[in-house]
PDB file of N, CA and C in Angstrom:
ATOM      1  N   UNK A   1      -9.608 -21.704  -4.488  1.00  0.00           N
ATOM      2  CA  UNK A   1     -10.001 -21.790  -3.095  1.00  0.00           C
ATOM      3  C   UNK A   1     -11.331 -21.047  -2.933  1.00  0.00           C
ATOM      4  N   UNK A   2     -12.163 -21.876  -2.152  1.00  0.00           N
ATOM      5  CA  UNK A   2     -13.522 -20.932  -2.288  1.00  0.00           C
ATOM      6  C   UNK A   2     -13.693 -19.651  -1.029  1.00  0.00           C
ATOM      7  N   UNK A   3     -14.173 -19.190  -0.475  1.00  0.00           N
ATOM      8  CA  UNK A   3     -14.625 -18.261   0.199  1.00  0.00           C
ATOM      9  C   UNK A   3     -16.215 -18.126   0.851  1.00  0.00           C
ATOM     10  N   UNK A   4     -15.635 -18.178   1.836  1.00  0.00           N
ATOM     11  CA  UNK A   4     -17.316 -18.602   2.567  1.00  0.00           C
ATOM     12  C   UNK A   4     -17.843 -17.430   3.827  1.00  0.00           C
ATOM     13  N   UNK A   5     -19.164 -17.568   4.148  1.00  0.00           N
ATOM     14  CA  UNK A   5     -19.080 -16.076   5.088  1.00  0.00           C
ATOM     15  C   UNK A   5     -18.630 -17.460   6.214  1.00  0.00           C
ATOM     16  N   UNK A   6     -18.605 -16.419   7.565  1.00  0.00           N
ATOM     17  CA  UNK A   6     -18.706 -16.512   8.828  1.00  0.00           C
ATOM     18  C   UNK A   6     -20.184 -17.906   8.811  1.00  0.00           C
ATOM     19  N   UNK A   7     -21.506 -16.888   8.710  1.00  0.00           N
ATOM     20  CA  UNK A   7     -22.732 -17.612   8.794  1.00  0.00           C
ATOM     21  C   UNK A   7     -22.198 -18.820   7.989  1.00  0.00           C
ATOM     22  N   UNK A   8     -21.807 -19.033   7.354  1.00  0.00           N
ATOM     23  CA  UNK A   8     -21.926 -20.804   6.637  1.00  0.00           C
ATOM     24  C   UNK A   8     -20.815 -21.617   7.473  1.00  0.00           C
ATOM     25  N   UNK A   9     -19.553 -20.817   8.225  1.00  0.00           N
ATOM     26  CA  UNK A   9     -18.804 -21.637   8.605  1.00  0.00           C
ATOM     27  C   UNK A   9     -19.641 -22.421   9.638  1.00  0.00           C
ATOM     28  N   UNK A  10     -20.277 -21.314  10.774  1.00  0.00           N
ATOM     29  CA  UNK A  10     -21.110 -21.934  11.841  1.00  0.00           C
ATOM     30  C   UNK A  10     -21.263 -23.248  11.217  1.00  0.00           C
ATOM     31  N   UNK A  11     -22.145 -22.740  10.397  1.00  0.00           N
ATOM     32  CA  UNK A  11     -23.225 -24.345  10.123  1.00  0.00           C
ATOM     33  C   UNK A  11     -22.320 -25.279   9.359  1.00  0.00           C
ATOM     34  N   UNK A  12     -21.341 -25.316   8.900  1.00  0.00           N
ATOM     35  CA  UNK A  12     -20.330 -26.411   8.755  1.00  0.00           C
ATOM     36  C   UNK A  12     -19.742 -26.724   9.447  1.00  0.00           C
ATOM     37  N   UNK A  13     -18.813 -26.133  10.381  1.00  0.00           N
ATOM     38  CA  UNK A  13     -18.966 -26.605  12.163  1.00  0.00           C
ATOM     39  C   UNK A  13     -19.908 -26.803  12.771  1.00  0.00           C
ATOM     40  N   UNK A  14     -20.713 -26.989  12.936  1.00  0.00           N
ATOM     41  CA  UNK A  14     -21.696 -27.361  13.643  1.00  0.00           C
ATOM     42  C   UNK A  14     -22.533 -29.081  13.184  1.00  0.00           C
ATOM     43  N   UNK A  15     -22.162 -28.707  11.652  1.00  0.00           N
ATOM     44  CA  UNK A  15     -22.815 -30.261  11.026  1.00  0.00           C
ATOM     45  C   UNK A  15     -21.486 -31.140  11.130  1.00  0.00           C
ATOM     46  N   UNK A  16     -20.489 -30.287  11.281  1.00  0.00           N
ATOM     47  CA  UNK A  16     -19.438 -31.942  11.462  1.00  0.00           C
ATOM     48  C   UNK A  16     -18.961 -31.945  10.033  1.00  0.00           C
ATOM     49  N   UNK A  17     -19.017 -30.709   9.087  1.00  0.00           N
ATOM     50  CA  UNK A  17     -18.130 -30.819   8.324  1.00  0.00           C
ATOM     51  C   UNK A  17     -16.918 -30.712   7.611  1.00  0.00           C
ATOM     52  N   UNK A  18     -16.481 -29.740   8.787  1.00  0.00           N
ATOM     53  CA  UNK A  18     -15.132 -29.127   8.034  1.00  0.00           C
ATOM     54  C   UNK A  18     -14.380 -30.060   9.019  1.00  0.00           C
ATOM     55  N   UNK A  19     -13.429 -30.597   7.634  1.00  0.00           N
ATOM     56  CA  UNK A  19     -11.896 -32.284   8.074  1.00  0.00           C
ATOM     57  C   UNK A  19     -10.960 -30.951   9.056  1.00  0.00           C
ATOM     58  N   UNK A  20     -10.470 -29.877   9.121  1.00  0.00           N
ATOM     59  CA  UNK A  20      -9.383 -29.313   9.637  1.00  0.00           C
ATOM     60  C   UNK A  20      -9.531 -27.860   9.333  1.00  0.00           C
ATOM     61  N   UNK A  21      -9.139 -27.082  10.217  1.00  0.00           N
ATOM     62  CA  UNK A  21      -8.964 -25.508  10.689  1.00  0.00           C
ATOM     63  C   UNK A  21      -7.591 -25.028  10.988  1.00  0.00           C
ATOM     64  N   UNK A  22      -6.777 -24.205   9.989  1.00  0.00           N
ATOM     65  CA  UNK A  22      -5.415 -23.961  10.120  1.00  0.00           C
ATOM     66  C   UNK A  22      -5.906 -22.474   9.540  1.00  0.00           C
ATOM     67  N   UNK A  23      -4.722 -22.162  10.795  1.00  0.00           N
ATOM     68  CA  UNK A  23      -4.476 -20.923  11.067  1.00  0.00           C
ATOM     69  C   UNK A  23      -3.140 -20.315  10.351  1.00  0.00           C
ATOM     70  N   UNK A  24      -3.241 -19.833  10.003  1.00  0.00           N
ATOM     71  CA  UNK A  24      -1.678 -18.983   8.856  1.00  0.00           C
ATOM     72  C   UNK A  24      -1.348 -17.958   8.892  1.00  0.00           C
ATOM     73  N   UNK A  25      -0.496 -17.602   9.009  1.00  0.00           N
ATOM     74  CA  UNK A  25       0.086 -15.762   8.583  1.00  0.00           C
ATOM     75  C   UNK A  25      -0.754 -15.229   7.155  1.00  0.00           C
ATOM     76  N   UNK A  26      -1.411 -14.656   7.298  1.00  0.00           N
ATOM     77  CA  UNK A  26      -1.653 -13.214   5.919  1.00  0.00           C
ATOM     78  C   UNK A  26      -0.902 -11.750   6.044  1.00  0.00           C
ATOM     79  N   UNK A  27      -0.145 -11.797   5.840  1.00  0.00           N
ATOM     80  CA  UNK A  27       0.684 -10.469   5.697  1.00  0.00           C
ATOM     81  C   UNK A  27      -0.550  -9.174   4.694  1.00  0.00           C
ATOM     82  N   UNK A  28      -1.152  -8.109   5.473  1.00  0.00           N
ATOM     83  CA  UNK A  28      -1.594  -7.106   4.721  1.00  0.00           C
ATOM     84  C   UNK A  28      -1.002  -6.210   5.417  1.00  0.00           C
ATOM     85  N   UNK A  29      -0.881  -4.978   4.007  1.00  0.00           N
ATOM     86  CA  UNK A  29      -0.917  -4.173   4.225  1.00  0.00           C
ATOM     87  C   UNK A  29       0.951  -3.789   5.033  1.00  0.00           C
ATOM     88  N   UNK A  30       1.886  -4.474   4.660  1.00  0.00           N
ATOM     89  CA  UNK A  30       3.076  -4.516   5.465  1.00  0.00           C
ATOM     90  C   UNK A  30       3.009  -5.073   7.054  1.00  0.00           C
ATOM     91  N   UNK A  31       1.656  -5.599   7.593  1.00  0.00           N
ATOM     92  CA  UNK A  31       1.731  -6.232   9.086  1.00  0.00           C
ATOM     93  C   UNK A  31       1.239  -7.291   8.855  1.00  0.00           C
ATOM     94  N   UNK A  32       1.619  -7.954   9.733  1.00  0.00           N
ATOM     95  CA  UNK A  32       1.662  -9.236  10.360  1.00  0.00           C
ATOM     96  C   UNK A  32       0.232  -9.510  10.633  1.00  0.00           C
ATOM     97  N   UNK A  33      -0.267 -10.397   9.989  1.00  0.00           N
ATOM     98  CA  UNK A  33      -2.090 -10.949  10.069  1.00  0.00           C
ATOM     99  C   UNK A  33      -2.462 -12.172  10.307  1.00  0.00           C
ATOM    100  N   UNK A  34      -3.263 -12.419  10.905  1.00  0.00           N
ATOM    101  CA  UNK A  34      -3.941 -14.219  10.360  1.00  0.00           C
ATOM    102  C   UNK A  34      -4.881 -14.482   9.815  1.00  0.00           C
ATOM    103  N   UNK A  35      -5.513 -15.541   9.129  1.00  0.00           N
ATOM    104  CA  UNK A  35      -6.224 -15.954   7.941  1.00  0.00           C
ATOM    105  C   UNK A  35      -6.330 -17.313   8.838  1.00  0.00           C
ATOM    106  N   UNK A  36      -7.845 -17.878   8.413  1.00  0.00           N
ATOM    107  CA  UNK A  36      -7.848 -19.164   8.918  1.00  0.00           C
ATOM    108  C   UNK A  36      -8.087 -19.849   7.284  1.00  0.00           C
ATOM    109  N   UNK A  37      -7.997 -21.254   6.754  1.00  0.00           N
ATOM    110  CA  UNK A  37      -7.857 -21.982   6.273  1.00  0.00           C
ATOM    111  C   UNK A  37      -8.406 -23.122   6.311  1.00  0.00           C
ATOM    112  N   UNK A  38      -9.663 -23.842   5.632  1.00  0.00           N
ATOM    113  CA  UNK A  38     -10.869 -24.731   6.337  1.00  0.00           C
ATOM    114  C   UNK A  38     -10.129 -25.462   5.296  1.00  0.00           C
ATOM    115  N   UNK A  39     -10.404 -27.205   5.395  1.00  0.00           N
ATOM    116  CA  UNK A  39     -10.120 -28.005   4.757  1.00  0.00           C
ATOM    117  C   UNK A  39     -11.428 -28.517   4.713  1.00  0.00           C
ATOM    118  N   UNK A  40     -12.343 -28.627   3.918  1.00  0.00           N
ATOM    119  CA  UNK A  40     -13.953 -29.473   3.328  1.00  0.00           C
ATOM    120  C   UNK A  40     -13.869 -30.410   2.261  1.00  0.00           C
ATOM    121  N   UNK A  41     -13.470 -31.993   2.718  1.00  0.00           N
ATOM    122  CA  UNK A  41     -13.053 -32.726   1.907  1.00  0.00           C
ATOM    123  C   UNK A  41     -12.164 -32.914   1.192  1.00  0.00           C
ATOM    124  N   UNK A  42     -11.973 -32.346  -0.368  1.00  0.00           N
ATOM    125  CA  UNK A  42     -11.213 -32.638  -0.915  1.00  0.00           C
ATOM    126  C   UNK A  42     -10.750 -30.988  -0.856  1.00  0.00           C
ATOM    127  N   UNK A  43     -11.570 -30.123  -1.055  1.00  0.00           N
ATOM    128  CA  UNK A  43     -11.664 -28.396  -1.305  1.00  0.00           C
ATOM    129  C   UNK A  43     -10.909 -28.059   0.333  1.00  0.00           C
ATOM    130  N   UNK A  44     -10.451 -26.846  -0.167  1.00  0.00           N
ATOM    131  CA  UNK A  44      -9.857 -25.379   1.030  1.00  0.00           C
ATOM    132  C   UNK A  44     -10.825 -24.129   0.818  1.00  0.00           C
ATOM    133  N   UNK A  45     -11.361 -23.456   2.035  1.00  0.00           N
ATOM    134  CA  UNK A  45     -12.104 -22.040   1.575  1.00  0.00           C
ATOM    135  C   UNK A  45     -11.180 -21.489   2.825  1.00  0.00           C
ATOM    136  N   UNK A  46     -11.894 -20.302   2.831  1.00  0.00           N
ATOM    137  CA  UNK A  46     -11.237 -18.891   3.812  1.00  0.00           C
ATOM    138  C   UNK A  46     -12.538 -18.665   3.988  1.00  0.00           C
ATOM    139  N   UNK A  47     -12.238 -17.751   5.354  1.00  0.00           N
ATOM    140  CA  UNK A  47     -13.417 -16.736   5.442  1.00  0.00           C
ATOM    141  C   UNK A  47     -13.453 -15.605   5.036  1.00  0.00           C
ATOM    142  N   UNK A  48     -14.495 -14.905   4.465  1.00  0.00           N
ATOM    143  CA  UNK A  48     -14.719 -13.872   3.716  1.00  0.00           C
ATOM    144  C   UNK A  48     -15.150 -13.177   4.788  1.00  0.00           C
ATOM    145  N   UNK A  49     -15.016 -11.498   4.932  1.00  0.00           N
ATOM    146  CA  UNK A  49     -15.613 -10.580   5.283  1.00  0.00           C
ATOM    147  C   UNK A  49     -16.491  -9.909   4.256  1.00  0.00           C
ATOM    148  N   UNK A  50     -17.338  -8.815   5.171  1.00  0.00           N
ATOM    149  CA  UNK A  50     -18.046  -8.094   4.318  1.00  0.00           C
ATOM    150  C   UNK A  50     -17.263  -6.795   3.384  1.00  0.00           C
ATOM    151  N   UNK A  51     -15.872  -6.724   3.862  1.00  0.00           N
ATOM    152  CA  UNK A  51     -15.450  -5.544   2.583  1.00  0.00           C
ATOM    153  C   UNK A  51     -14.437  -6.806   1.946  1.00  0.00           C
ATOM    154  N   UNK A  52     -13.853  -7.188   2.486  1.00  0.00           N
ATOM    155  CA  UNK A  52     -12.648  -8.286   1.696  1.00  0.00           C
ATOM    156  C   UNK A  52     -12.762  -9.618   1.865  1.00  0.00           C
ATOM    157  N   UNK A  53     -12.003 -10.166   0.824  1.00  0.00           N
ATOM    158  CA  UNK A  53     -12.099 -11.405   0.060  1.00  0.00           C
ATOM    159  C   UNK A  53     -11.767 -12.605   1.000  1.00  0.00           C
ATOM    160  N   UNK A  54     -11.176 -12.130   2.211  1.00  0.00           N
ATOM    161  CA  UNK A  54      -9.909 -12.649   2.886  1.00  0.00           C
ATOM    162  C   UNK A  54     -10.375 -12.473   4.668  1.00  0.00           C
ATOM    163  N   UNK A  55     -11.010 -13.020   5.498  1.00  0.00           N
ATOM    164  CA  UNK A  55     -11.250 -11.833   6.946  1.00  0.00           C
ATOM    165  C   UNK A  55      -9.724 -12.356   7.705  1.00  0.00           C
ATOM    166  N   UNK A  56      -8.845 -11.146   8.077  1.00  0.00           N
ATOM    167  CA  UNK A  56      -8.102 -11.502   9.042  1.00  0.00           C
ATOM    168  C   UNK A  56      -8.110 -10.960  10.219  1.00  0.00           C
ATOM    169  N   UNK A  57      -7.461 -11.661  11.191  1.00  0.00           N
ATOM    170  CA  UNK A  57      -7.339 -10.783  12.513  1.00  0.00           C
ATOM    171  C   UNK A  57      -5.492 -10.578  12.938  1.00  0.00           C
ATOM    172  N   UNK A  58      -5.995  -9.312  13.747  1.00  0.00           N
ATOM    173  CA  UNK A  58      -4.719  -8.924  14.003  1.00  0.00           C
ATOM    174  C   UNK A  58      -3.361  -9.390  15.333  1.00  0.00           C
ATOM    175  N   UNK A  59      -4.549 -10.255  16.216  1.00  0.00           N
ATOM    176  CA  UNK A  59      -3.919 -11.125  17.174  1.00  0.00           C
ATOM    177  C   UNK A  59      -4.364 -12.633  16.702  1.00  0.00           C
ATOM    178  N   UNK A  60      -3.606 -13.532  17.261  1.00  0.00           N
ATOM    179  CA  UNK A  60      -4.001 -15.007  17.630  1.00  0.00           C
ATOM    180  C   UNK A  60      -4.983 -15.137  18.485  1.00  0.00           C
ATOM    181  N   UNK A  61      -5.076 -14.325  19.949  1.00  0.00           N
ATOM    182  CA  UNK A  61      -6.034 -14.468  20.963  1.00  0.00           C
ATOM    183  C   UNK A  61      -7.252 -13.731  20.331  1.00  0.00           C
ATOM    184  N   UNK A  62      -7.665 -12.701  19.598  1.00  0.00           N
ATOM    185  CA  UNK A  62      -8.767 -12.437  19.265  1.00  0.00           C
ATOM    186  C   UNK A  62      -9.370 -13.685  18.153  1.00  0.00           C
ATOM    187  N   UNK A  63      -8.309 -14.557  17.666  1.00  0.00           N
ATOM    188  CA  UNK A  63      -8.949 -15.309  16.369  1.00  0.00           C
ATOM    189  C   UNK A  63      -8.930 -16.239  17.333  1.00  0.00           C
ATOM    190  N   UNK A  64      -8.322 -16.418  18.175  1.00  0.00           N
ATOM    191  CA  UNK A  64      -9.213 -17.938  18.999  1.00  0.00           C
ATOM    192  C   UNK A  64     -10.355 -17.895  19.370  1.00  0.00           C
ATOM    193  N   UNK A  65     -10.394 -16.896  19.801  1.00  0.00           N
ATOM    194  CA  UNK A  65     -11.730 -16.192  20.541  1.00  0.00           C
ATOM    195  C   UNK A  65     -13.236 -16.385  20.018  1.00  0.00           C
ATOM    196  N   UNK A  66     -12.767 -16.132  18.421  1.00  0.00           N
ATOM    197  CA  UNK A  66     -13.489 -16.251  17.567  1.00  0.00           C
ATOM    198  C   UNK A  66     -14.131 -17.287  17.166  1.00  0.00           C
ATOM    199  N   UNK A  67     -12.814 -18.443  17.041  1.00  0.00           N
ATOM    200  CA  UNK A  67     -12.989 -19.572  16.462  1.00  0.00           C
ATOM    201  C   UNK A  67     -14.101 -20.575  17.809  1.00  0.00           C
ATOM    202  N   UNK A  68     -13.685 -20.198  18.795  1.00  0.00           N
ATOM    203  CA  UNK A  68     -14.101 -21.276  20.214  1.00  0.00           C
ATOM    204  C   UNK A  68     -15.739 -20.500  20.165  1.00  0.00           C
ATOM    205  N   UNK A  69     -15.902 -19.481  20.004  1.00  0.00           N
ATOM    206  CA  UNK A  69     -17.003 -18.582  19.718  1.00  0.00           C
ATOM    207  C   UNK A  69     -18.358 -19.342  18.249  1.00  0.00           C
ATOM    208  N   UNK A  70     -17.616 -19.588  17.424  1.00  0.00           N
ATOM    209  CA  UNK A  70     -17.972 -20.473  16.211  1.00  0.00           C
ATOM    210  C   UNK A  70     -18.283 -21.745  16.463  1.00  0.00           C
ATOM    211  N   UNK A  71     -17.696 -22.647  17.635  1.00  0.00           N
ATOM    212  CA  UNK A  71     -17.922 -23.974  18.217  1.00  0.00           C
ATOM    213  C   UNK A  71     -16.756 -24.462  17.705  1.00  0.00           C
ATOM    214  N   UNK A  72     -15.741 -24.085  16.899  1.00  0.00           N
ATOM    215  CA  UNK A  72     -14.471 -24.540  17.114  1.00  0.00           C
ATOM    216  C   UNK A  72     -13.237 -24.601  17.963  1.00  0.00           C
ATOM    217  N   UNK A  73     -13.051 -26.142  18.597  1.00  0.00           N
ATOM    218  CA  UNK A  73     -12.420 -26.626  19.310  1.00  0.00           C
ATOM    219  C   UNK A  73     -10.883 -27.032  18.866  1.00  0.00           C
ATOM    220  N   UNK A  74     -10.591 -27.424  17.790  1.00  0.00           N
ATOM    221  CA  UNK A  74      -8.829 -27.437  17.636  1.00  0.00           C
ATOM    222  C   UNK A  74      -8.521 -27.005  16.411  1.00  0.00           C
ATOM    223  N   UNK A  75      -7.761 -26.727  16.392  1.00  0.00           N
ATOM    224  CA  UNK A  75      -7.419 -25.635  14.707  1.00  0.00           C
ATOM    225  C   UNK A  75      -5.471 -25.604  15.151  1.00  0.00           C
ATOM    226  N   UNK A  76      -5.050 -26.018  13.837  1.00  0.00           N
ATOM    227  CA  UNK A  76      -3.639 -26.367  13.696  1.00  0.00           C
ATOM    228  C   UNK A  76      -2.955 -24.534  13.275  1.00  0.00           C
ATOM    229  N   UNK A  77      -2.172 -24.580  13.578  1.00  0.00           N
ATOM    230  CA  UNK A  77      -1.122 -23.146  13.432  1.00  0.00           C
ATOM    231  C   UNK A  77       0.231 -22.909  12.792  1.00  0.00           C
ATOM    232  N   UNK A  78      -0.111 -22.907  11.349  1.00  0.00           N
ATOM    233  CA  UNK A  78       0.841 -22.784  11.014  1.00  0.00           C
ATOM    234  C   UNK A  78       1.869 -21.342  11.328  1.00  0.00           C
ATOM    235  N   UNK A  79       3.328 -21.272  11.388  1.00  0.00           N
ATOM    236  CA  UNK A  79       3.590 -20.244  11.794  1.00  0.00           C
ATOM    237  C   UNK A  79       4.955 -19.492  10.253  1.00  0.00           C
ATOM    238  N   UNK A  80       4.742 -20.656   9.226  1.00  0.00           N
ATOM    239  CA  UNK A  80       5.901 -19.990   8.387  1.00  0.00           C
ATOM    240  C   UNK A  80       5.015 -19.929   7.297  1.00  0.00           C
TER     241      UNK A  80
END
């Protein structure tokens, strides 16, 4: 799975390329997290932060926030 910053998602949302945006549980650290999940054709990446491999957030409403912030409009949720 590749790993991409923030800055490249923009511009793959924005060009109309990422097929789907799912949202998932990442469990760190013993709590409850989310991880988003890009589908680019045939490939899956994540978003990377600047200390980890992985960026999660600790609510749903701050990662929507985010995502509608990015120019993303529907993103699927997985919840198991």
């Amino acid at each position: 799975m590749q790993r991409i910053s923030e800055e490249t998602f923009r511009i793959l949302v924005n060009a109309g390329s990422v097929r789907k945006v799912t949202i998932q549980p990442a469990p760190w650290n013993g709590r409850e997290r989310w991880a988003v999940v890009l589908k680019l054709g045939m490939d899956e990446a994540t978003i990377k932060s600047a200390r980890t491999e992985v960026r999660t957030w600790a609510s749903l409403d701050s990662l929507a926030r985010w995502l509608k912030a990015q120019g993303c409009g529907v993103a699927e949720l997985r919840v198991v």
